[in-house]
C-alpha atoms as a PDB file:
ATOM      1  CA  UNK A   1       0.000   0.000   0.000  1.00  0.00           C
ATOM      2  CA  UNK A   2       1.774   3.394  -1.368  1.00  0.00           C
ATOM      3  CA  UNK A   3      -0.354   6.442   0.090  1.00  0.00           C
ATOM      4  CA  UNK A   4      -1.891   4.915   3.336  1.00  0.00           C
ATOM      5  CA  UNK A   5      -5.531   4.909   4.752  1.00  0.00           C
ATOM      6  CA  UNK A   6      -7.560   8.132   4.557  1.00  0.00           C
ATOM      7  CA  UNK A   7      -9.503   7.452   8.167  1.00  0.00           C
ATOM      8  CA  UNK A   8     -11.224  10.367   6.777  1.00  0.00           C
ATOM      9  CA  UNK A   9     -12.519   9.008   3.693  1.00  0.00           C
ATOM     10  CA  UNK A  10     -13.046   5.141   4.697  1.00  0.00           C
ATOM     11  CA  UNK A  11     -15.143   5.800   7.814  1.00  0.00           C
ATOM     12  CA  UNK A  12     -17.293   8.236   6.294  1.00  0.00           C
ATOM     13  CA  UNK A  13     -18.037   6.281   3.223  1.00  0.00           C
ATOM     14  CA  UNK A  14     -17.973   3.177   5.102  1.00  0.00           C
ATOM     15  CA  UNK A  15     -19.835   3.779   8.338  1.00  0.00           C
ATOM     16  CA  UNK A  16     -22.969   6.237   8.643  1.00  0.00           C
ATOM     17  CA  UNK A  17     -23.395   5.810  12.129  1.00  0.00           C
ATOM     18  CA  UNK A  18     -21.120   6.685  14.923  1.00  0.00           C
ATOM     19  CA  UNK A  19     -21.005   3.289  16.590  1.00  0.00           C
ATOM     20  CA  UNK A  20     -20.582   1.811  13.632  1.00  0.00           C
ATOM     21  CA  UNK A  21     -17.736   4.130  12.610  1.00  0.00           C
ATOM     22  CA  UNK A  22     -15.702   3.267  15.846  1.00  0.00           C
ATOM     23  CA  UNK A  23     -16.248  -0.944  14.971  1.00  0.00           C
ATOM     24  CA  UNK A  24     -14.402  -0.393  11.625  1.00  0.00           C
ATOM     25  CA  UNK A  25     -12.235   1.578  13.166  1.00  0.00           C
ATOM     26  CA  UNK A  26     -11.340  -0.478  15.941  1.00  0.00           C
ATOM     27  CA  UNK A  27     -11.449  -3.585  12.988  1.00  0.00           C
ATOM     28  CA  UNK A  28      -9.067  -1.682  11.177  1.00  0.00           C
ATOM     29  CA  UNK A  29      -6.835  -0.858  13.883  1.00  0.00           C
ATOM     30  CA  UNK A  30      -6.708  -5.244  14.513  1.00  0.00           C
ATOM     31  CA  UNK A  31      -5.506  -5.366  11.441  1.00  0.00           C
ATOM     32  CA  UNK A  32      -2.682  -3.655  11.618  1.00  0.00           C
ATOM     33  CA  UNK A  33      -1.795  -4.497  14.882  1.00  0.00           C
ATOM     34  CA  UNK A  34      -1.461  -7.844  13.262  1.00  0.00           C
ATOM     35  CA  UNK A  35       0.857  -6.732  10.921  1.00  0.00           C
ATOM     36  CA  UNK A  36       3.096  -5.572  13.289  1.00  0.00           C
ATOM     37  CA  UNK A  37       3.136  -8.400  15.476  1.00  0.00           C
ATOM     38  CA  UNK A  38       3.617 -10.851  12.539  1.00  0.00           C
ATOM     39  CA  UNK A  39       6.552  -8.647  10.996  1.00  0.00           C
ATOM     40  CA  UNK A  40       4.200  -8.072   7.859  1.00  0.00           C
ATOM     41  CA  UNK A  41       4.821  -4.627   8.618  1.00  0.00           C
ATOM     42  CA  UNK A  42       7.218  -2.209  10.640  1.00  0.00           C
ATOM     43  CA  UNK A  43       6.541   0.245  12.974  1.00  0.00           C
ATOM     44  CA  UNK A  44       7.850   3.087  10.591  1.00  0.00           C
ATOM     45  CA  UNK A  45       5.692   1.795   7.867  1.00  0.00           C
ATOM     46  CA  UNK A  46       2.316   1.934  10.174  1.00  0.00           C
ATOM     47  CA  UNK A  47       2.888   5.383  10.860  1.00  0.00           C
ATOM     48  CA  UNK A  48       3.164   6.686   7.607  1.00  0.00           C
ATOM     49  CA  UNK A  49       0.292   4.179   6.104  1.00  0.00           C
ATOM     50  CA  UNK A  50      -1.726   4.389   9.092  1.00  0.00           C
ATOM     51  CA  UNK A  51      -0.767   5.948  12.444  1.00  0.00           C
ATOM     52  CA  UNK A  52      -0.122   9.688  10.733  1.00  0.00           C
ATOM     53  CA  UNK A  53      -0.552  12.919  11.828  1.00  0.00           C
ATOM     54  CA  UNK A  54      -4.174  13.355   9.524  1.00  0.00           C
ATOM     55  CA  UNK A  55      -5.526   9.886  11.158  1.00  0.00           C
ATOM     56  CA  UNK A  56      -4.520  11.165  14.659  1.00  0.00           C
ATOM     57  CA  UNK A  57      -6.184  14.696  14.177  1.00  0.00           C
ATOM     58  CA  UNK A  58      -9.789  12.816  12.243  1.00  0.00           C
ATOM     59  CA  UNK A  59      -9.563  10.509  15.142  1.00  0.00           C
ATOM     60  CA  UNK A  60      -9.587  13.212  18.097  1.00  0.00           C
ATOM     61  CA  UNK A  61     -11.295  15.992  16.183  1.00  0.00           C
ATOM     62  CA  UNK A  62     -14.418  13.907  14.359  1.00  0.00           C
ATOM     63  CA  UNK A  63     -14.695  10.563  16.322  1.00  0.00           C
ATOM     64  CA  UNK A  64     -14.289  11.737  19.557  1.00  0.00           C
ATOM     65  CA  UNK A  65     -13.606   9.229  21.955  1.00  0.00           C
ATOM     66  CA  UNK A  66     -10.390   9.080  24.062  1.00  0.00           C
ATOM     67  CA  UNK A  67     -10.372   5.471  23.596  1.00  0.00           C
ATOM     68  CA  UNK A  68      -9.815   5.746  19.955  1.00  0.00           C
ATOM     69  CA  UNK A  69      -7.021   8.525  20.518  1.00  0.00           C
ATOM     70  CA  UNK A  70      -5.102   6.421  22.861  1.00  0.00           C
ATOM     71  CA  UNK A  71      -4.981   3.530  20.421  1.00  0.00           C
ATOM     72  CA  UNK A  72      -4.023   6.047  17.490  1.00  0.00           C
ATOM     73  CA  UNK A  73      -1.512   7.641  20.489  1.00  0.00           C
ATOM     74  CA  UNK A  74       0.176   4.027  21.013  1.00  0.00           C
ATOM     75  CA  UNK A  75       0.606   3.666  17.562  1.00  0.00           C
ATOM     76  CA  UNK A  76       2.277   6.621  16.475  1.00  0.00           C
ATOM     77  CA  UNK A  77       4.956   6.152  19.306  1.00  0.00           C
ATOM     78  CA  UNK A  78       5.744   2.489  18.130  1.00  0.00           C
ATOM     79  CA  UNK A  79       8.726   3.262  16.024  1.00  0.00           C
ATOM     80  CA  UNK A  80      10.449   5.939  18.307  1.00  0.00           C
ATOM     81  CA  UNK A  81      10.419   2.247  21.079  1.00  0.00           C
ATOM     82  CA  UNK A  82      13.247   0.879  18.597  1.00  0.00           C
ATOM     83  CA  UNK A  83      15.490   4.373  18.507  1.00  0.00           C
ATOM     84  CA  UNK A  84      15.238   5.362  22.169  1.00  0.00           C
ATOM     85  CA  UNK A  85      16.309   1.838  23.785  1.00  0.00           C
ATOM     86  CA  UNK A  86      18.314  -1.060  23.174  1.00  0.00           C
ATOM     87  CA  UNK A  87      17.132  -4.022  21.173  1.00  0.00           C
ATOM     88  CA  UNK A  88      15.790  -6.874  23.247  1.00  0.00           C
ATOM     89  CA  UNK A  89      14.209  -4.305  25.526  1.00  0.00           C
ATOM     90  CA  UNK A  90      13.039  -2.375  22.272  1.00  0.00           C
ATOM     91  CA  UNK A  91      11.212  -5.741  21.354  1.00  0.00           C
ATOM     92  CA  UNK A  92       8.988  -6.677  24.677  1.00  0.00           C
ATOM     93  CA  UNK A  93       8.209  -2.682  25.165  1.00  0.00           C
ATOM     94  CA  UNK A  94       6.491  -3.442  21.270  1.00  0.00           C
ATOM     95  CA  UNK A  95       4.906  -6.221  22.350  1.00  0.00           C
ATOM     96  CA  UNK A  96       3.551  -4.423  25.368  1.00  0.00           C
ATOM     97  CA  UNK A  97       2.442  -1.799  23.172  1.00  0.00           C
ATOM     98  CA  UNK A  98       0.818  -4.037  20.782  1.00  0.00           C
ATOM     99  CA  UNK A  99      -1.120  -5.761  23.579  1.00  0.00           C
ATOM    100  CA  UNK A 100      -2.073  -2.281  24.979  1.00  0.00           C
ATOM    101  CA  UNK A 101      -3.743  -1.833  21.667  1.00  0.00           C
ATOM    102  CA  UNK A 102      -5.289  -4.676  20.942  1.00  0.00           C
ATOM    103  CA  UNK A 103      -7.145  -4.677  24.606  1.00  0.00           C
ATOM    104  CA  UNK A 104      -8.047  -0.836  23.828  1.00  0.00           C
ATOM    105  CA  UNK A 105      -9.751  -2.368  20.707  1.00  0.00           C
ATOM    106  CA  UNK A 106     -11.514  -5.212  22.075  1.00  0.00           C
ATOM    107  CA  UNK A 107     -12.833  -2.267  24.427  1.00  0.00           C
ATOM    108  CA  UNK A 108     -14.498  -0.285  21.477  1.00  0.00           C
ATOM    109  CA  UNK A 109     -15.894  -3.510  20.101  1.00  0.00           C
ATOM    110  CA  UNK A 110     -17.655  -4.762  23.125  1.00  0.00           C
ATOM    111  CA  UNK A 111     -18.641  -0.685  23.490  1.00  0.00           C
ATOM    112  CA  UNK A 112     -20.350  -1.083  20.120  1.00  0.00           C
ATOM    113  CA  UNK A 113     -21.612  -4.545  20.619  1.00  0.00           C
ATOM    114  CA  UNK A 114     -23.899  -3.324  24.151  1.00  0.00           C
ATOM    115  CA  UNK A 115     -24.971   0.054  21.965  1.00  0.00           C
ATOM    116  CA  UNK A 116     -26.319  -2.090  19.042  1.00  0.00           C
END
């Protein structure tokens, strides 16, 4: 993927309702928390295809909900783990992250699930 995800575009196109809007979010978000813990993808790449400045300002200006900005907070953070400390502590501090995210997106799923 060249020029990243437009949160922007895909929610609103995707999701008319608020609730639903913070499932594909938090779907999307599982997704490329996968990546990264697979090695699919590295943490530089998911910042500038996903965890970017634009996604972080749609995400706390339009969506509104601090759980969603602490994921998209995590995530922009995850490649600075690998410059400011050495590597095997570099490593579990990502996979701390990663589970910090994932839980913060189960969180917005079972939110959606009791609003529906």
């Amino acid at each position: 993927m060249r020029g990243g995800v437009r949160l922007q575009q895909v929610l609103s196109v995707a999701a008319r309702s608020p609730e639903k809007r913070l499932t594909l979010f938090a779907l999307l978000n599982l997704g490329m928390i996968e990546s990264l813990f697979s090695g699919l993808m590295r943490p530089s790449e998911a910042v500038r295809l996903f965890f970017n400045a634009e996604n972080c300002l749609f995400v706390r200006k339009k969506l509104v909900v601090k759980t969603a900005d602490e994921i998209m907070s995590h995530g922009v953070q995850l490649p600075d783990l690998f410059e400011a400390l050495p590597p095997e502590e570099a490593h579990r501090e990502f996979q701390r992250e990663l589970s910090t995210m994932r839980s913060l997106c189960l969180r917005l799923l079972e939110k959606g699930k009791l609003v529906a």
